[in-house]
Protein backbone atom coordinates (compact mmCIF):
# COMPACT_ATOMS: atom_id res chain seq x y z
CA UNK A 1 -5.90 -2.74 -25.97
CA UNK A 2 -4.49 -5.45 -23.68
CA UNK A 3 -7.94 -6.29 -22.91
CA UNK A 4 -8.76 -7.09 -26.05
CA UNK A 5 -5.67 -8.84 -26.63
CA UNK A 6 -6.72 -11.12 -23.59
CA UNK A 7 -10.20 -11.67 -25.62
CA UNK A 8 -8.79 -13.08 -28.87
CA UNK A 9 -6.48 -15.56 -26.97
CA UNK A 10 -9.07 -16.41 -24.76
CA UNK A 11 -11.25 -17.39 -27.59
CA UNK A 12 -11.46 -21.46 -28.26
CA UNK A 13 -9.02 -22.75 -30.63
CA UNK A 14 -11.34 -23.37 -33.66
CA UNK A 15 -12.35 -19.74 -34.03
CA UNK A 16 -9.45 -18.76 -35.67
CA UNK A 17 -9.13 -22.31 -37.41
CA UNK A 18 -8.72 -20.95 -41.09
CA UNK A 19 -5.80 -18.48 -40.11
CA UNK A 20 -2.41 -20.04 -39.90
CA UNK A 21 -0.46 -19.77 -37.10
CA UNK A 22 1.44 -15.63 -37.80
CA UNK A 23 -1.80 -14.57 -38.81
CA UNK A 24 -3.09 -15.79 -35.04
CA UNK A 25 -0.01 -13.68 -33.80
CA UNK A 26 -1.41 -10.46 -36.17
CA UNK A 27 -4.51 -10.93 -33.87
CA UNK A 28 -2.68 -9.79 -31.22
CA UNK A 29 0.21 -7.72 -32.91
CA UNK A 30 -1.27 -6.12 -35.61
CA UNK A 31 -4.85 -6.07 -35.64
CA UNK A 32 -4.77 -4.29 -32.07
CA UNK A 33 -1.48 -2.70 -31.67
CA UNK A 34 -1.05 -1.09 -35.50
CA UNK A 35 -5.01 -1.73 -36.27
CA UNK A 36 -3.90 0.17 -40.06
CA UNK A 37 -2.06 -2.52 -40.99
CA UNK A 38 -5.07 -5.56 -39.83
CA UNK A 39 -6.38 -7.10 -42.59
CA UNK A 40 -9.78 -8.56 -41.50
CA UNK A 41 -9.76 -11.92 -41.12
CA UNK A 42 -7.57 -11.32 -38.06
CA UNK A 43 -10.78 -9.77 -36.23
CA UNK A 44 -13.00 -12.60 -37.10
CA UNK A 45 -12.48 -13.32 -32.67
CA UNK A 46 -14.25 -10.09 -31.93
CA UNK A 47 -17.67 -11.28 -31.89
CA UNK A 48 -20.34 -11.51 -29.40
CA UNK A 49 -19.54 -15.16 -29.25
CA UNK A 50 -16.17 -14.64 -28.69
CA UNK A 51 -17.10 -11.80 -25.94
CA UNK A 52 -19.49 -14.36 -24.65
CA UNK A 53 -16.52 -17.11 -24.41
CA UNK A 54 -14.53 -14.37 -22.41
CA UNK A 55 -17.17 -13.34 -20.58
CA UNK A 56 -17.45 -17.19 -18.96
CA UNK A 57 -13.99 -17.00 -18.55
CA UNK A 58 -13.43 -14.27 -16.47
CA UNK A 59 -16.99 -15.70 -14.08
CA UNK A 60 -14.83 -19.08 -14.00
CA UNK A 61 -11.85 -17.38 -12.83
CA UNK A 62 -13.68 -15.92 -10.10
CA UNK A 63 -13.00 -12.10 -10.91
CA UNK A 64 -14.90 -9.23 -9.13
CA UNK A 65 -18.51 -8.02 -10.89
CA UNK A 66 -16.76 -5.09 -11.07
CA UNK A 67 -13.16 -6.06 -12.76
CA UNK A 68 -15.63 -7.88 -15.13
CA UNK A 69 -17.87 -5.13 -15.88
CA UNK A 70 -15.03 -2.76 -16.64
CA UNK A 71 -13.27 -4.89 -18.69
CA UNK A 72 -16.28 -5.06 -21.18
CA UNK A 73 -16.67 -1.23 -20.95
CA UNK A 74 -12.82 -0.81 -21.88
CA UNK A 75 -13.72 -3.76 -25.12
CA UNK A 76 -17.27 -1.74 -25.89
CA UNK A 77 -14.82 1.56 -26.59
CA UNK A 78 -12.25 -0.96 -28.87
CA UNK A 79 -15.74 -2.01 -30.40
CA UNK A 80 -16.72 1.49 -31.05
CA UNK A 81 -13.18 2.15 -32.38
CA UNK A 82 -13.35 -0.40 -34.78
CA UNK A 83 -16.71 0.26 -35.92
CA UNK A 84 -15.40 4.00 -36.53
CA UNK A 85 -12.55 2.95 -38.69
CA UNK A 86 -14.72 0.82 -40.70
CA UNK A 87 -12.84 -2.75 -39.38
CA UNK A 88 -16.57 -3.66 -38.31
CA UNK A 89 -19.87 -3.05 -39.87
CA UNK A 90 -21.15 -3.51 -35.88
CA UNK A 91 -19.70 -3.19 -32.05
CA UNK A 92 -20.39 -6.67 -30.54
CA UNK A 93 -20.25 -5.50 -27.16
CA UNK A 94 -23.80 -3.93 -28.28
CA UNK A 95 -25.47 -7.17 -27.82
CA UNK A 96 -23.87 -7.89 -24.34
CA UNK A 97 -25.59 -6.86 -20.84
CA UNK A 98 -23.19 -5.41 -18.38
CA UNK A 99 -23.67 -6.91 -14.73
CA UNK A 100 -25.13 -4.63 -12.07
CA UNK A 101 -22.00 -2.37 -10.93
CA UNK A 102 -21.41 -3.59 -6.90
CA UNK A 103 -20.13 -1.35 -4.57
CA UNK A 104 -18.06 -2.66 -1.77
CA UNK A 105 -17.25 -1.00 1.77
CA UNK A 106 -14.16 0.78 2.14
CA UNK A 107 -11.54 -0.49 5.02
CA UNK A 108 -10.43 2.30 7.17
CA UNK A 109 -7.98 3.03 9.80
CA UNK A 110 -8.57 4.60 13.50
CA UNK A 111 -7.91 7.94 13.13
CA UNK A 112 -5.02 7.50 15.86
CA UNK A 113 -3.12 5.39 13.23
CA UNK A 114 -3.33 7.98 10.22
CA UNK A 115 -2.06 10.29 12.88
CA UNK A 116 1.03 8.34 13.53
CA UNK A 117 1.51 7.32 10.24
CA UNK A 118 1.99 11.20 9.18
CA UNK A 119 4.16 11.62 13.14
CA UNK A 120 6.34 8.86 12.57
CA UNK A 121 7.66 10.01 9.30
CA UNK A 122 11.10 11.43 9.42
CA UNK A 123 11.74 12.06 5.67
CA UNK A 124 10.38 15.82 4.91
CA UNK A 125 8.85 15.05 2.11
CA UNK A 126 7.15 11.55 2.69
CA UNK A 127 5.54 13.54 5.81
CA UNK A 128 4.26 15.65 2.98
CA UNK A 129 2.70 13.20 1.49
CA UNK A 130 1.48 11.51 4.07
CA UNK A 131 -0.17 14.54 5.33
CA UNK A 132 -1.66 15.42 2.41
CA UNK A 133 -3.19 11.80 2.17
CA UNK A 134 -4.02 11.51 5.66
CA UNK A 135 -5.28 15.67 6.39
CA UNK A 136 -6.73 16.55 2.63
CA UNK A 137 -7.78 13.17 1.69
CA UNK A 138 -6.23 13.73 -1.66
CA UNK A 139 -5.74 10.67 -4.44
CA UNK A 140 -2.43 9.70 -5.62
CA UNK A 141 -3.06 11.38 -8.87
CA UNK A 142 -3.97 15.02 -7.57
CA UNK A 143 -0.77 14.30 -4.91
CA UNK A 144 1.42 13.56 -8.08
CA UNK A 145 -0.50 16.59 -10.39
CA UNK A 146 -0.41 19.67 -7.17
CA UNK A 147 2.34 22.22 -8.51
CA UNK A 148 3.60 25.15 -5.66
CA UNK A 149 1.35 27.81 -6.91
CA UNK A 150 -1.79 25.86 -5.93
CA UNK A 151 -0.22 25.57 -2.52
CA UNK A 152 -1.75 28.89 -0.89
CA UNK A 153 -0.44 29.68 2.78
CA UNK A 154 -2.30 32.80 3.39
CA UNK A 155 -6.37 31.17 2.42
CA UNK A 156 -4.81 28.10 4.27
CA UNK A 157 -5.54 25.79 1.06
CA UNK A 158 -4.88 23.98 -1.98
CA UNK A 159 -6.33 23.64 -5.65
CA UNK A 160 -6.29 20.64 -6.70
CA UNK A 161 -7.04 18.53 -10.03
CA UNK A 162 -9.06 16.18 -9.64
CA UNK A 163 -10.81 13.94 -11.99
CA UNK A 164 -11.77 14.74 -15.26
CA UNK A 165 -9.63 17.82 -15.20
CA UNK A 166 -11.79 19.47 -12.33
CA UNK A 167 -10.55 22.02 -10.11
CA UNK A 168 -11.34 22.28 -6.51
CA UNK A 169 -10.09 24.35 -3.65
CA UNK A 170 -9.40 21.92 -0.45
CA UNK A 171 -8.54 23.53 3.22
CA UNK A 172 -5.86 22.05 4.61
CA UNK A 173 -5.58 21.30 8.12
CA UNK A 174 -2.90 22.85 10.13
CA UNK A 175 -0.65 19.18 10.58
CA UNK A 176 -0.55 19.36 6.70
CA UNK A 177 0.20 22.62 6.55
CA UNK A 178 3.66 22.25 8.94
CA UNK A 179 4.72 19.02 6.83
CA UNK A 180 4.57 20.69 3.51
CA UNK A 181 6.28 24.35 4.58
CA UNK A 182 8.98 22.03 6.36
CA UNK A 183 9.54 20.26 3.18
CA UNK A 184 8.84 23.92 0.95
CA UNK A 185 11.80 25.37 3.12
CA UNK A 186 14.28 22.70 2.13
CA UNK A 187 13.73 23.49 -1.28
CA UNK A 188 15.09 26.53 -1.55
CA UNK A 189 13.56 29.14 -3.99
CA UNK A 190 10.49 27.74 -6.45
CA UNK A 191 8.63 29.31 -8.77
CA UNK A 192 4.65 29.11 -8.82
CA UNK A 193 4.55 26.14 -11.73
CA UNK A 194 7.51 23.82 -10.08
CA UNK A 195 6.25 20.71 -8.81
CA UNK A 196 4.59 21.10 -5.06
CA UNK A 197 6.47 17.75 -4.27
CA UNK A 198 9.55 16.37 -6.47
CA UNK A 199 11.75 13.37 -7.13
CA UNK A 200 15.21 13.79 -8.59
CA UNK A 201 13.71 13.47 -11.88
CA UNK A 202 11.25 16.14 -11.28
CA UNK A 203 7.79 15.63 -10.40
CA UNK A 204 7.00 13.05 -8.39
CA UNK A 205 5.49 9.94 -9.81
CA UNK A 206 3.67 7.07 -8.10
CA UNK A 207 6.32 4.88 -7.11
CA UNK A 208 7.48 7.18 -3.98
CA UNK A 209 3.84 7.81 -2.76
CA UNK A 210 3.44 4.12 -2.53
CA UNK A 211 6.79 3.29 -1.13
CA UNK A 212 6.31 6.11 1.83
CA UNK A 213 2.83 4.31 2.57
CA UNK A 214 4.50 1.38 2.53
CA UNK A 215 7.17 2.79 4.79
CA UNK A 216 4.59 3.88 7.49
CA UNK A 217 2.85 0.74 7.50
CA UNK A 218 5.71 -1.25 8.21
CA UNK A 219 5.90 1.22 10.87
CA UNK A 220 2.77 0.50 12.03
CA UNK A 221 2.45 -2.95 11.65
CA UNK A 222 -0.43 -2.87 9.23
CA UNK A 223 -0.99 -3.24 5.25
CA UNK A 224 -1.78 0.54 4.20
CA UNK A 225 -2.11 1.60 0.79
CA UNK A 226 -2.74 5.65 -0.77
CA UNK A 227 -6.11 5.51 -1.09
CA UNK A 228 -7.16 3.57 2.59
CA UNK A 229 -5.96 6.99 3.60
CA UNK A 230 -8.67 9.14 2.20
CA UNK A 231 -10.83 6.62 3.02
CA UNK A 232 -10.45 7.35 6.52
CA UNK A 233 -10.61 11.15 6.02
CA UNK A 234 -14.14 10.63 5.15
CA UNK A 235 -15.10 8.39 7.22
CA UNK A 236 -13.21 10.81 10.36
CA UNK A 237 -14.87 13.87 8.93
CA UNK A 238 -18.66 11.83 9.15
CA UNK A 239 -17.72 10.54 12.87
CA UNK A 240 -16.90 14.59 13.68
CA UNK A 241 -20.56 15.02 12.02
CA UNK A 242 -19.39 17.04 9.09
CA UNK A 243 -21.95 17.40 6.41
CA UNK A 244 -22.14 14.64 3.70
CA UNK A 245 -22.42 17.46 0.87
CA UNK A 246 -19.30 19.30 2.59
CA UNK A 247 -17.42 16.06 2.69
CA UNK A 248 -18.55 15.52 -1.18
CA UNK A 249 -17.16 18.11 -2.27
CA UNK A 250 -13.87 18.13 -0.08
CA UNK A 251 -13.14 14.90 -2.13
CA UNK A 252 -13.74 16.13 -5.08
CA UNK A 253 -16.83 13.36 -5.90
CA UNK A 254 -19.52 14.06 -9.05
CA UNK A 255 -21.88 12.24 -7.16
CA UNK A 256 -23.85 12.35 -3.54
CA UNK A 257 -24.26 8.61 -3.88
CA UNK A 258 -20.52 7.90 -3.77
CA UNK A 259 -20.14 9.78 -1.24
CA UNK A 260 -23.20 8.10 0.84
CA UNK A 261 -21.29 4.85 1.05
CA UNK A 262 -19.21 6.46 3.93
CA UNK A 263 -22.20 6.66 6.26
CA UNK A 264 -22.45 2.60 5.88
CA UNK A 265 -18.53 2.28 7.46
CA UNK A 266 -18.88 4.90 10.46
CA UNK A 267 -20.40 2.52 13.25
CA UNK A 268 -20.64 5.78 15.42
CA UNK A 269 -22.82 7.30 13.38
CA UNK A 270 -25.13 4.44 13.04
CA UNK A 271 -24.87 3.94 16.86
CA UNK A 272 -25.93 7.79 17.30
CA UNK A 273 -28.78 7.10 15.04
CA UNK A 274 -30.53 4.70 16.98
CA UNK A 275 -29.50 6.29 20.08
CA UNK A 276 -31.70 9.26 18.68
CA UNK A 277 -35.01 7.06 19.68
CA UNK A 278 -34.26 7.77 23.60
CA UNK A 279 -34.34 5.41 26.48
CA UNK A 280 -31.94 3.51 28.21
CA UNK A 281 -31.65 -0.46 28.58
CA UNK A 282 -33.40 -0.24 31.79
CA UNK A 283 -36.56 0.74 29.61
CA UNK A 284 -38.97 -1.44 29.34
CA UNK A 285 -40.16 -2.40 25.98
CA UNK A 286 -43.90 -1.31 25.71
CA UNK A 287 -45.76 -4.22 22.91
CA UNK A 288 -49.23 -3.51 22.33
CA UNK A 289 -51.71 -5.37 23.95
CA UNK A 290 -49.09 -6.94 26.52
CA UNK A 291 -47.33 -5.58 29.10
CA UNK A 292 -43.65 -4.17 29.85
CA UNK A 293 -41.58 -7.19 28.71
């Protein structure tokens, strides 16, 4: 909704030129925030002109392909909401081509450093979720959602729930094991559907994940954010020439191909490959129809 907010004031002045200046404000107020009450002159900005004027915008502000093409994905669903209320006769967004989705390589850390970062930690329960980060490669979301019944010590593992509500069962390695029964024991007694890791208000949220990454980068003397963490658990896993399907599923990805960008950021790998041809540099390049070079 604040998308399309963003739209109608981003449309030129004389779109809106036959509604005075609090129906301009029921743009914004009413026609997208309480869409019941809109009468419909106050959508006459939602058009694929209007889109179109946005559209230049955003290129002229120099935003990503990518913020671009999911802000006209999140005003294609307002479209189709619209449309389904009977507000519109059409979704504009329709006419529009989305640019090609681009796909960017991940920044990761030397192994060493998610080490440390997870060492140097002397609050229990930031080393938690550090560990988890750095050893499971878990998002901030499935960090936040893990309750102490998924926590299994005996199959060494944890569920976890992932995207679109899926389950999946994630070894954990034996560093992220310690942190979390160090921070378990502190506790005191839980039962199965108490949070796995917990603020004073109950579950944790996202503010402490990010402020113990922060913490540790400080440490470290680096920028570090959650998700450069499973990043590098990837990209570590691919170096220790884990399977890419193994490694898919680990992180919980729908799709091989997202996965496959990972083999573009381990330079190893991609030295390993070539090395797989043979030879030495004392070889002598063979051309045909000349000599050794």
């Amino acid at each position: 909704m604040g998308v399309a907010r963003r739209v109608l004031r981003r449309r030129p002045a004389g779109a809106l030129h036959d509604v005075d200046p609090p129906e301009r404000r029921g743009a914004e107020d009413v026609a997208i925030r309480r869409p019941g009450r809109a009468r419909p002159d106050t959508l006459r900005a939602f058009t694929t002109a209007g889109l179109r004027d946005y559209q230049r915008y955003m290129a002229t502000q120099g935003w990503r392909t990518n913020t671009l093409r999911r802000r006209l994905v999140e005003l294609g669903c307002f479209g189709a909401w619209l449309v389904d209320r009977g507000y519109l006769k059409r979704n504009p967004v329709r006419a529009l081509s989305l640019p090609k989705r681009e796909r960017y390589l991940p920044r990761v850390l030397e192994w060493q450093q998610a080490e440390a970062a997870v060492a140097g930690e002397p609050n229990a329960r930031d080393r938690a979720i550090l560990a988890l980060l750095a050893f499971a490669g878990l998002r901030r979301s499935e960090v936040m959602a893990a309750s102490v019944g998924d926590y299994s010590r005996g199959s060494r593992s944890l569920r976890v729930r992932g995207k679109g509500s899926k389950d999946r069962v994630v070894p954990l390695h034996v560093m992220a094991m310690a942190a979390l029964d160090s921070y378990l024991a502190s506790r005191g007694s839980l039962g199965p559907r108490d949070p796995l890791l917990a603020s004073w208000r109950g579950r944790i949220g996202k503010r402490p994940i990010i402020n113990a990454v922060a913490r540790a980068g400080r440490r470290l003397g680096i920028r570090l954010h959650p998700h450069l963490f499973r990043h590098t658990f990837a990209t570590e896993l691919l170096n220790r020439h884990a399977d890419l399907r193994v490694i898919q599923t680990l992180l919980g990805h729908e799709s091989l191909e997202t996965t496959e960008i990972y083999t573009h950021v381990s330079p190893a790998r991609r030295r390993e490959a070539v090395d797989l041809l043979g030879g030495d540099a004392s070889t002598p390049l063979l051309v045909p129809g000349r000599g050794p070079e």
